[in-house]
C-alpha atoms as a PDB file:
ATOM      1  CA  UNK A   1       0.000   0.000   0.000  1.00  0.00           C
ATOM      2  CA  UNK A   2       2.765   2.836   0.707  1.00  0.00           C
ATOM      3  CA  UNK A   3       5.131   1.418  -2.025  1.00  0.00           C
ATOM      4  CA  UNK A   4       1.728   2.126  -3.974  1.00  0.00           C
ATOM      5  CA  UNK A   5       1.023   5.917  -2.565  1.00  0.00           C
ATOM      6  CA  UNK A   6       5.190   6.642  -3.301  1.00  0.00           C
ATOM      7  CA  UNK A   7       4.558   5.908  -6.707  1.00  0.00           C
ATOM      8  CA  UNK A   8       1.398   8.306  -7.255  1.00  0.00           C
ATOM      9  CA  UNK A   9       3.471  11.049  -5.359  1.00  0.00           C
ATOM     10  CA  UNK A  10       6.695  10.357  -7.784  1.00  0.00           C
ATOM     11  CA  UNK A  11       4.165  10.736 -10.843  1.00  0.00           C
ATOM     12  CA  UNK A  12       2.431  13.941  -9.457  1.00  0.00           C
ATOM     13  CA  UNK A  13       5.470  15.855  -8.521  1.00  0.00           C
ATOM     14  CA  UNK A  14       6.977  15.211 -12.320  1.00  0.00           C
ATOM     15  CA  UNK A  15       4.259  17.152 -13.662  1.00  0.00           C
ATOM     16  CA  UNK A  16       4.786  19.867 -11.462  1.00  0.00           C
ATOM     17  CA  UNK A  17       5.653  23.191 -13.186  1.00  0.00           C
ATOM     18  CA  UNK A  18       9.440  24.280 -14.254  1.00  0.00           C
ATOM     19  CA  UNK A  19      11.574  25.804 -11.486  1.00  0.00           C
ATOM     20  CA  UNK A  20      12.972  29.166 -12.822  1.00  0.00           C
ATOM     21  CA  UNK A  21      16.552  30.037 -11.261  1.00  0.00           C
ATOM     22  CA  UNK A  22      17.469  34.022 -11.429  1.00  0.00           C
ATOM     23  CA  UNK A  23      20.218  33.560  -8.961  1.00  0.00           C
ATOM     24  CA  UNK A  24      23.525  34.429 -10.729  1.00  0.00           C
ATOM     25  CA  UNK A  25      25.808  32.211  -8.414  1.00  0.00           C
ATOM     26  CA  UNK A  26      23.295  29.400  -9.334  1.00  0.00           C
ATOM     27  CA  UNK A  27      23.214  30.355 -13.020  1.00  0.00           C
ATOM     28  CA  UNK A  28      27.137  30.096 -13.032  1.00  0.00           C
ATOM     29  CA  UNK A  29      26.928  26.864 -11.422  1.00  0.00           C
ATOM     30  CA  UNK A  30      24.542  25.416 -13.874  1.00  0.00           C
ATOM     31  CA  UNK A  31      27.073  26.729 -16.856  1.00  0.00           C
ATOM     32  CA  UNK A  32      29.457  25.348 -14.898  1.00  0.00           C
ATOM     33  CA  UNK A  33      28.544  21.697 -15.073  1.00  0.00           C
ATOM     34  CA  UNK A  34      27.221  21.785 -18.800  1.00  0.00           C
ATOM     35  CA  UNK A  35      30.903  22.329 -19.297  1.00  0.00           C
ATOM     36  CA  UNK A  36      32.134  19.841 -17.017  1.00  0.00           C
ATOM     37  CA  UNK A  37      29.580  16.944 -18.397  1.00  0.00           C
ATOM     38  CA  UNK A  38      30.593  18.133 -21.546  1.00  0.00           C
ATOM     39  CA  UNK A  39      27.318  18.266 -22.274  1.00  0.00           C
ATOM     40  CA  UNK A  40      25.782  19.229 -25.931  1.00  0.00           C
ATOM     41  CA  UNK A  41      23.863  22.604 -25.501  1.00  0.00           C
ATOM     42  CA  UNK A  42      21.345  23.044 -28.476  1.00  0.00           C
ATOM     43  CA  UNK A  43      21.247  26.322 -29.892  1.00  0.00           C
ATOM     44  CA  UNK A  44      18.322  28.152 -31.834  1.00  0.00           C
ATOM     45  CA  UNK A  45      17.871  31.834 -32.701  1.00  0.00           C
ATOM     46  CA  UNK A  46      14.890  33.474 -32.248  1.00  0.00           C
ATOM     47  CA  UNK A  47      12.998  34.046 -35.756  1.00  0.00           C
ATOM     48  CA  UNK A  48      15.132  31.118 -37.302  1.00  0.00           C
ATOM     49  CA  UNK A  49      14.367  27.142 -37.462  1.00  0.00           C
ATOM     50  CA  UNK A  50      18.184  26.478 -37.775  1.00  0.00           C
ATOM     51  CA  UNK A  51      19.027  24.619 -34.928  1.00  0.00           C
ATOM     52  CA  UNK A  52      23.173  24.465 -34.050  1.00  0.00           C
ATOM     53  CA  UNK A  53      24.891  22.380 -31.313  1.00  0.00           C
ATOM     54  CA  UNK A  54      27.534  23.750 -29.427  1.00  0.00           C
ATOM     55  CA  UNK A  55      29.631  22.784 -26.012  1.00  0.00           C
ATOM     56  CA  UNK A  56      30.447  25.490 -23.573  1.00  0.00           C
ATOM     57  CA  UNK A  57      34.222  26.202 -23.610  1.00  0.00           C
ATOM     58  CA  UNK A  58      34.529  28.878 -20.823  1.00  0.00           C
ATOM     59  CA  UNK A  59      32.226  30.378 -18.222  1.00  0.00           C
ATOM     60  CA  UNK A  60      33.220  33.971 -16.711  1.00  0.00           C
ATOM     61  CA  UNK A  61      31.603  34.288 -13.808  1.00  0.00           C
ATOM     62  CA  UNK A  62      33.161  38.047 -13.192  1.00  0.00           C
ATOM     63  CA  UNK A  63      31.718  39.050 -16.436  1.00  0.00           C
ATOM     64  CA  UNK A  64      28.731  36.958 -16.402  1.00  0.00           C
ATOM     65  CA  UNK A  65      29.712  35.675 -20.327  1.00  0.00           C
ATOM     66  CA  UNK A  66      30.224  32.423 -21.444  1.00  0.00           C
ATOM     67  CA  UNK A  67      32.122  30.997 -24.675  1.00  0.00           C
ATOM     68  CA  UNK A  68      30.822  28.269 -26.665  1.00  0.00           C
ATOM     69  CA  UNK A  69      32.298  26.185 -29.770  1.00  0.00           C
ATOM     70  CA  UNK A  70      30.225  23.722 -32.372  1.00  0.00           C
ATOM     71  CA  UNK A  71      31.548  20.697 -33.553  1.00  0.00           C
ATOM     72  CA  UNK A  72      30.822  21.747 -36.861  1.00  0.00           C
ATOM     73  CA  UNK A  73      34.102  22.027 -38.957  1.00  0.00           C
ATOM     74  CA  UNK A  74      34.903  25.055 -40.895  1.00  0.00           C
ATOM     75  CA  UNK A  75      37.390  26.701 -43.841  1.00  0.00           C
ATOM     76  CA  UNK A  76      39.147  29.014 -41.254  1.00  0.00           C
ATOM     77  CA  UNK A  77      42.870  28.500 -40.452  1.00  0.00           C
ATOM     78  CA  UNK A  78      42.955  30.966 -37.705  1.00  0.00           C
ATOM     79  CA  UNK A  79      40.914  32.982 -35.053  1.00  0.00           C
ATOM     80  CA  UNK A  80      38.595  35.779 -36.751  1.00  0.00           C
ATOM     81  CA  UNK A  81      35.877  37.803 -35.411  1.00  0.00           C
ATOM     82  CA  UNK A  82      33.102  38.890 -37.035  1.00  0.00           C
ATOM     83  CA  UNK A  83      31.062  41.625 -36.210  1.00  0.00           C
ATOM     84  CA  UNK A  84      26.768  40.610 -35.135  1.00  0.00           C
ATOM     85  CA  UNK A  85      23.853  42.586 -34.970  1.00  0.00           C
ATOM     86  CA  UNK A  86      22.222  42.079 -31.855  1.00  0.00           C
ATOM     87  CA  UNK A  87      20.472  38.426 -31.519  1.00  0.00           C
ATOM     88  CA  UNK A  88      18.497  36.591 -28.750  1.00  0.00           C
ATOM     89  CA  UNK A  89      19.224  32.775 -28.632  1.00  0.00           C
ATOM     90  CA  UNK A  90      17.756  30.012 -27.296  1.00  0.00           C
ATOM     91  CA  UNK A  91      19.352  27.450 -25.510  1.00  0.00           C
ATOM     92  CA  UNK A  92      18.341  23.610 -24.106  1.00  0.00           C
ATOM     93  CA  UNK A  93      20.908  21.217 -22.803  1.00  0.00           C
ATOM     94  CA  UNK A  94      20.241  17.981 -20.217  1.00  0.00           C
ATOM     95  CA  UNK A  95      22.066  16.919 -17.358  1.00  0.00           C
ATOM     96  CA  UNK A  96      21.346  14.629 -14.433  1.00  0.00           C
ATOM     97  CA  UNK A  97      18.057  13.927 -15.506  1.00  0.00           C
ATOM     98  CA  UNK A  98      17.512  18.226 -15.581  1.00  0.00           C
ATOM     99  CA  UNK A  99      16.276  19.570 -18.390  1.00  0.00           C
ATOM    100  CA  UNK A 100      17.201  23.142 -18.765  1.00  0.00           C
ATOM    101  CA  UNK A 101      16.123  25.858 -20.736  1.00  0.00           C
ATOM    102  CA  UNK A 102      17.237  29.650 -21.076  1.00  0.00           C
ATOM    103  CA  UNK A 103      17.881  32.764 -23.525  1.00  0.00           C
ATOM    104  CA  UNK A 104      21.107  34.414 -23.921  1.00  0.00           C
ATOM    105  CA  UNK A 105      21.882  37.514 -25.622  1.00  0.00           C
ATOM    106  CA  UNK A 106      24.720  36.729 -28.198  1.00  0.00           C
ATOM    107  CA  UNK A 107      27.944  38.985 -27.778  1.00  0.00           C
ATOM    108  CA  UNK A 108      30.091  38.171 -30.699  1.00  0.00           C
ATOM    109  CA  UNK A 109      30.905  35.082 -33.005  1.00  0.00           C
ATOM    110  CA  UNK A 110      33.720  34.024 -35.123  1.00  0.00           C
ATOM    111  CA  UNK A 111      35.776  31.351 -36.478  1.00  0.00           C
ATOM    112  CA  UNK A 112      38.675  29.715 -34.263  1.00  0.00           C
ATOM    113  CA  UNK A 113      40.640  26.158 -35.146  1.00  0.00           C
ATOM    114  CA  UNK A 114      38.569  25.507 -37.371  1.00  0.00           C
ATOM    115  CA  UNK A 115      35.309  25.826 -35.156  1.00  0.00           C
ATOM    116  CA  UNK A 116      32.065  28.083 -34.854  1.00  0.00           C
ATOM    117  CA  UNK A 117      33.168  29.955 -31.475  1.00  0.00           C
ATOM    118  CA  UNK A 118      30.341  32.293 -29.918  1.00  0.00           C
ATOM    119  CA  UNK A 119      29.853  34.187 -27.175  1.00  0.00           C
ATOM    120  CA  UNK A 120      27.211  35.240 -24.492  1.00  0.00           C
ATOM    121  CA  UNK A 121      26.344  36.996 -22.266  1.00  0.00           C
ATOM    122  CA  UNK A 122      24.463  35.399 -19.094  1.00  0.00           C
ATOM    123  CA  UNK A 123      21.043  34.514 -19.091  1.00  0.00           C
ATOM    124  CA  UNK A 124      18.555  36.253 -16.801  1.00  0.00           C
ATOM    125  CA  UNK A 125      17.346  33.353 -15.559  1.00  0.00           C
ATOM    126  CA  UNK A 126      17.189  29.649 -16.458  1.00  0.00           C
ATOM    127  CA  UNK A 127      13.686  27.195 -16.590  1.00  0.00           C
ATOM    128  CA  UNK A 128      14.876  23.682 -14.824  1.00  0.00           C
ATOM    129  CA  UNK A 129      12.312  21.099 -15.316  1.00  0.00           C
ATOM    130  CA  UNK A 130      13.527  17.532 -13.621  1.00  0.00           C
ATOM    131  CA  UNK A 131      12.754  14.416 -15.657  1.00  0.00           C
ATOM    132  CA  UNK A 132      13.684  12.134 -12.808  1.00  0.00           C
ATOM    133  CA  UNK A 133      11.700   8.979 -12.200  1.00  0.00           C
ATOM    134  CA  UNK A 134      11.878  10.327  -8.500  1.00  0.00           C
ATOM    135  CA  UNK A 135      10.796  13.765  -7.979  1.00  0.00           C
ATOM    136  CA  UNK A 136      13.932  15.642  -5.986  1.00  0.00           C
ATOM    137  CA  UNK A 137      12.917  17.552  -2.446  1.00  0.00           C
ATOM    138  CA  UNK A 138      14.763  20.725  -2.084  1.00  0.00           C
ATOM    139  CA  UNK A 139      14.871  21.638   1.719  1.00  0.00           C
ATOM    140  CA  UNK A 140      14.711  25.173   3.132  1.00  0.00           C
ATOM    141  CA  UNK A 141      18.738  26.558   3.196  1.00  0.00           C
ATOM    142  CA  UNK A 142      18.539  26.916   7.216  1.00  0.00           C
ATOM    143  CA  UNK A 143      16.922  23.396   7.531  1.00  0.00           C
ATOM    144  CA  UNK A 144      19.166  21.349   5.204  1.00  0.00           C
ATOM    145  CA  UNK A 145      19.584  17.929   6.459  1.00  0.00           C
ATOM    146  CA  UNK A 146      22.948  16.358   7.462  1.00  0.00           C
ATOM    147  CA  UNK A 147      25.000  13.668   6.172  1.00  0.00           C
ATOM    148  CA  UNK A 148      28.059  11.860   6.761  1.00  0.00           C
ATOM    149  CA  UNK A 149      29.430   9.633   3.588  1.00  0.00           C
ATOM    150  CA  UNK A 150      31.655   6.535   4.757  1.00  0.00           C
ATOM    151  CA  UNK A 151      33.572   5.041   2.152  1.00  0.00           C
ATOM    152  CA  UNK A 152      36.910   2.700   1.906  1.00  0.00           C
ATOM    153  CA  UNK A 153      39.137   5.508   2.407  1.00  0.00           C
ATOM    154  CA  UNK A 154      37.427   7.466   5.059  1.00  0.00           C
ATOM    155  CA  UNK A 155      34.476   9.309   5.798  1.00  0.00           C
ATOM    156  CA  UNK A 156      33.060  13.484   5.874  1.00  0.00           C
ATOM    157  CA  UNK A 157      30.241  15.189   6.810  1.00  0.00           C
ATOM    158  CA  UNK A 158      28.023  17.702   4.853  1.00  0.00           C
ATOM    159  CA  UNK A 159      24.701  19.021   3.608  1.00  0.00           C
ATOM    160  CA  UNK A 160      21.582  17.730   1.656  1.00  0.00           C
ATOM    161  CA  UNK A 161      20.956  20.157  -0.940  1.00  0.00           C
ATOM    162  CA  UNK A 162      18.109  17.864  -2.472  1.00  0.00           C
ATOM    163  CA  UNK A 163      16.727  14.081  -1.980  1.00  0.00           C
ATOM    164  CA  UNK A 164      14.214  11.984  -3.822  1.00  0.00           C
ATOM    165  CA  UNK A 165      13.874   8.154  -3.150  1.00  0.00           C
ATOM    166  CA  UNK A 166      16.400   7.748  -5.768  1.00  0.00           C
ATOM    167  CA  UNK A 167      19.301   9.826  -4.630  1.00  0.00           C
ATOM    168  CA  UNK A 168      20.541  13.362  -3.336  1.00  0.00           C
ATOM    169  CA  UNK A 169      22.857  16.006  -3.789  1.00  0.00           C
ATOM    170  CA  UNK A 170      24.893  16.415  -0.840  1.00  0.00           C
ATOM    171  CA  UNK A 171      27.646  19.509  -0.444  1.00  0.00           C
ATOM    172  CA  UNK A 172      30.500  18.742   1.232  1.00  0.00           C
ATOM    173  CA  UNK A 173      33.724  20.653   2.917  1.00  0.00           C
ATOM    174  CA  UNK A 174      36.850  21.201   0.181  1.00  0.00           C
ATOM    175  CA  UNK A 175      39.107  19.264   2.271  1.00  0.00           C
ATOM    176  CA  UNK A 176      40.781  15.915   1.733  1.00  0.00           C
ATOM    177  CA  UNK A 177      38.436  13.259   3.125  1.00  0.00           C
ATOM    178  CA  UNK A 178      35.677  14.669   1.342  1.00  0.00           C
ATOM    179  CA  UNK A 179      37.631  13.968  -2.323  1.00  0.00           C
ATOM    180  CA  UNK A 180      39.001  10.747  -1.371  1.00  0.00           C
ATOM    181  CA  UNK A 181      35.286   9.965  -0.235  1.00  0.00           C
ATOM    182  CA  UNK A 182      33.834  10.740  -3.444  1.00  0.00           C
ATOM    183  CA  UNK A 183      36.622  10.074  -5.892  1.00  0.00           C
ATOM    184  CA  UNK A 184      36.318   5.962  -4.388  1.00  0.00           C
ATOM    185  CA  UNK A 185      33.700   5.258  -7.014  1.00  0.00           C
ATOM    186  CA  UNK A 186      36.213   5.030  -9.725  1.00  0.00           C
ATOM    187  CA  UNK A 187      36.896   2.034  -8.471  1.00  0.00           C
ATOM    188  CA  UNK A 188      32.904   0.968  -8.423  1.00  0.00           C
ATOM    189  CA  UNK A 189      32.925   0.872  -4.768  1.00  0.00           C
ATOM    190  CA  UNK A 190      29.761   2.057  -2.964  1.00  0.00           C
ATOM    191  CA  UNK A 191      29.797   4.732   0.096  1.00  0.00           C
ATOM    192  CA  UNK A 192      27.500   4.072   3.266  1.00  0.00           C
ATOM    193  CA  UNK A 193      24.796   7.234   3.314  1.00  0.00           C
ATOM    194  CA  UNK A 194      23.473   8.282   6.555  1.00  0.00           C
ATOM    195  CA  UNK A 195      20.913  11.094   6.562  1.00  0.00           C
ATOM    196  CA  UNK A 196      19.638  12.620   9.640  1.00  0.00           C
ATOM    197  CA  UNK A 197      16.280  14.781   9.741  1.00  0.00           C
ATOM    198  CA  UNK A 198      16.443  16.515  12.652  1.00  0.00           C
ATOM    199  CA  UNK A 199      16.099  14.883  15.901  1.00  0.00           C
ATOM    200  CA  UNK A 200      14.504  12.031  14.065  1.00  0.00           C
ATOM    201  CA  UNK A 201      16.550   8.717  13.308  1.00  0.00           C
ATOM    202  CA  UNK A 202      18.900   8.718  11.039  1.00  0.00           C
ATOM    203  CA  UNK A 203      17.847   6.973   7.188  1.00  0.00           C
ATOM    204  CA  UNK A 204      20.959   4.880   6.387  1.00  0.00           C
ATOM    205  CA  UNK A 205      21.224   3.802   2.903  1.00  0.00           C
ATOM    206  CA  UNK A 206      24.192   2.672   0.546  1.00  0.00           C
ATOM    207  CA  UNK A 207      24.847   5.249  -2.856  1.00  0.00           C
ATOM    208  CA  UNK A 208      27.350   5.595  -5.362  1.00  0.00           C
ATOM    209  CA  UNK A 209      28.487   8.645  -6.750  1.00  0.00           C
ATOM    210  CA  UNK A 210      27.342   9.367  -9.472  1.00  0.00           C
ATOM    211  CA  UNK A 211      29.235  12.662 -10.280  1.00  0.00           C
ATOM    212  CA  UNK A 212      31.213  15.869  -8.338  1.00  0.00           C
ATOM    213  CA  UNK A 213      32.472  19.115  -8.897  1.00  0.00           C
ATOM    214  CA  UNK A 214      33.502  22.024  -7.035  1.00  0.00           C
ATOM    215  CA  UNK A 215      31.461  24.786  -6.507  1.00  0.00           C
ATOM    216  CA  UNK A 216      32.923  28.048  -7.917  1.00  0.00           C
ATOM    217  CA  UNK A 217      31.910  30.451  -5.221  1.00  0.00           C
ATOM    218  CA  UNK A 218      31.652  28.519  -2.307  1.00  0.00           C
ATOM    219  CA  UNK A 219      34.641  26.237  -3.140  1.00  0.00           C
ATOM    220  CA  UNK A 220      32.212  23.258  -1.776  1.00  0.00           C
ATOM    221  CA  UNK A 221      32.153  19.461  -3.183  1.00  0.00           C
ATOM    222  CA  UNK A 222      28.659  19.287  -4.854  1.00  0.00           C
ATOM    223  CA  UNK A 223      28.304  15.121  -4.849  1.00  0.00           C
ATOM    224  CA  UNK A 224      25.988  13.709  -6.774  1.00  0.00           C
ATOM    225  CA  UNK A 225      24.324  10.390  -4.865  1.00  0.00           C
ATOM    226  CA  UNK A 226      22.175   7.711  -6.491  1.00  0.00           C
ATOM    227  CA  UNK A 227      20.763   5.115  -3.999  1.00  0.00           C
ATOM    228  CA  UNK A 228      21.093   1.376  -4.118  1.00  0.00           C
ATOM    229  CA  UNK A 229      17.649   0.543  -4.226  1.00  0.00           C
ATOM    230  CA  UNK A 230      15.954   1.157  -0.979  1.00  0.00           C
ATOM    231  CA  UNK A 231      14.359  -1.745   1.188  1.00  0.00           C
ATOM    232  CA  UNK A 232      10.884  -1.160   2.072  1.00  0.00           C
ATOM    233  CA  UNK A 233      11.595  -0.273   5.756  1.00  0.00           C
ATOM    234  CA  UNK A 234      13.332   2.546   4.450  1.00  0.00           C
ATOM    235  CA  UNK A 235      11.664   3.799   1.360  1.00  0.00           C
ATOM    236  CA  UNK A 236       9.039   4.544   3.972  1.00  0.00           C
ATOM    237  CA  UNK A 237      11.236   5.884   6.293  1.00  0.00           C
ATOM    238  CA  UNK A 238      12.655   8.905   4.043  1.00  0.00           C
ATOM    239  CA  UNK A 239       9.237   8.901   2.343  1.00  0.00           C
ATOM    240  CA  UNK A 240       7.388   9.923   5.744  1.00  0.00           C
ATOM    241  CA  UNK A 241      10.711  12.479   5.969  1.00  0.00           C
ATOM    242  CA  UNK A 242      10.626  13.853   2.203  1.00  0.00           C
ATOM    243  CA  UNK A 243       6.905  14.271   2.998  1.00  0.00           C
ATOM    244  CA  UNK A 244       7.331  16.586   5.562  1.00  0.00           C
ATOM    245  CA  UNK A 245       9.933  19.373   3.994  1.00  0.00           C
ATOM    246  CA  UNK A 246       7.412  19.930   1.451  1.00  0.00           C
ATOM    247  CA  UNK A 247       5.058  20.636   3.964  1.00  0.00           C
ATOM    248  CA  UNK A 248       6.990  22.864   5.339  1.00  0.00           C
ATOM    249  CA  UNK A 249       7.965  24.254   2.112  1.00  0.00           C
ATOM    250  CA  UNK A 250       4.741  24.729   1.274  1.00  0.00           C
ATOM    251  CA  UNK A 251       3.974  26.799   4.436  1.00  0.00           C
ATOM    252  CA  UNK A 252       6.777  29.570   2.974  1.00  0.00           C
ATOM    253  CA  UNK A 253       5.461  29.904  -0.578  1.00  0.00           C
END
């Protein structure tokens, strides 16, 4: 009967509307991981049905602009620049089961090793839409959930950024048990997950990790977590606790 009322909450919560992110630390960190995934970023401008797709080379966070270069070969032997009118793009890239989608206003484009190299400036503000099978909980900042990671060459403590009944996001101190924690799945070994909800018992769960990077403001580990599959016992257990932060979350809207 629960296993059956999880899977009616997973299914309403993926039809919930897109989350729109204005923040420009968050924006930067979005950029940020597109180029880190290396992840194809499909480009259209507005007015035109060509569609392009480029990878992002370079995010300036200081000047809020980011360079991109398509795969698409050219004639040029050397860097140019040519000179645009003003243009409004938009963008859609994937990653981590995220599907994002923004306008940027293009800066300037050219030719460079023999690639289509643009640049842009920020966007305003990005639409994130998650396709997860499990809809992801994002806690209140001042009520984040801790979490302590032991793997086979140590252990560290952090945050829950988000958690689903699949995995979380956890964000973690830039020191050195935190990377050998999370660089021990190279080796396909798992990490023991223990996630405590305030004063209530702590869900313990094994993960891999499924990806990290460093956080370019904050200098945090952003780990990515993805759950061995969870045991009845407790798939209700963080069920009963995921249930409760969107209460509360609900209460501040």
């Amino acid at each position: 009967m629960q296993s059956n009322i999880s899977s009616q909450r997973d299914s309403i919560a993926e039809k919930q509307p897109p989350r729109t992110v204005d923040s420009p630390a968050h924006i930067a960190l979005l950029l940020q991981r597109l180029m880190d995934a290396d992840c194809a970023v499909t480009v259209t401008q507005t007015g035109d049905h060509r569609v392009t797709q480029f990878f992002i080379t370079s995010v300036n966070s200081a000047q809020h602009t980011m360079e991109m270069c398509s795969a698409e070969h050219t004639q040029s032997r050397g860097p140019t620049v040519t000179e645009v009118k003003p243009a409004n793009l938009h963008l859609t890239s994937q990653i981590d089961g995220v599907f994002l989608s923004f306008s940027a206003d293009l800066i300037k484009q050219g030719k460079y090793t023999e690639k289509n190299h643009t640049t842009l400036a920020f966007p305003k503000e990005v639409l994130s839409t998650q396709q997860r099978e499990n809809y992801r909980i994002l806690p209140r900042m001042m009520n984040r959930p801790a979490i302590q990671l032991d793997g086979p060459a140590g252990s560290t403590c952090g945050e829950i950024a988000n958690v689903s009944m699949g995995g979380a996001l956890a964000l973690l101190p830039n020191n050195r048990d935190s990377q050998e924690v999370v660089t021990s799945n190279a080796d396909g070994q798992l990490v023991m997950c223990a996630i405590t909800f305030d004063e209530d018992p702590t869900v313990v769960t094994s993960a891999r990790v499924c990806h990290h990077h460093r956080h370019p403001a904050t200098g945090e580990i952003i780990a990515g977590l993805t759950f061995i599959p969870l045991d009845r016992e407790t798939r209700v257990q963080l069920q009963r606790h995921t249930s409760r932060i969107e209460r509360e979350n609900a209460r501040w809207r």
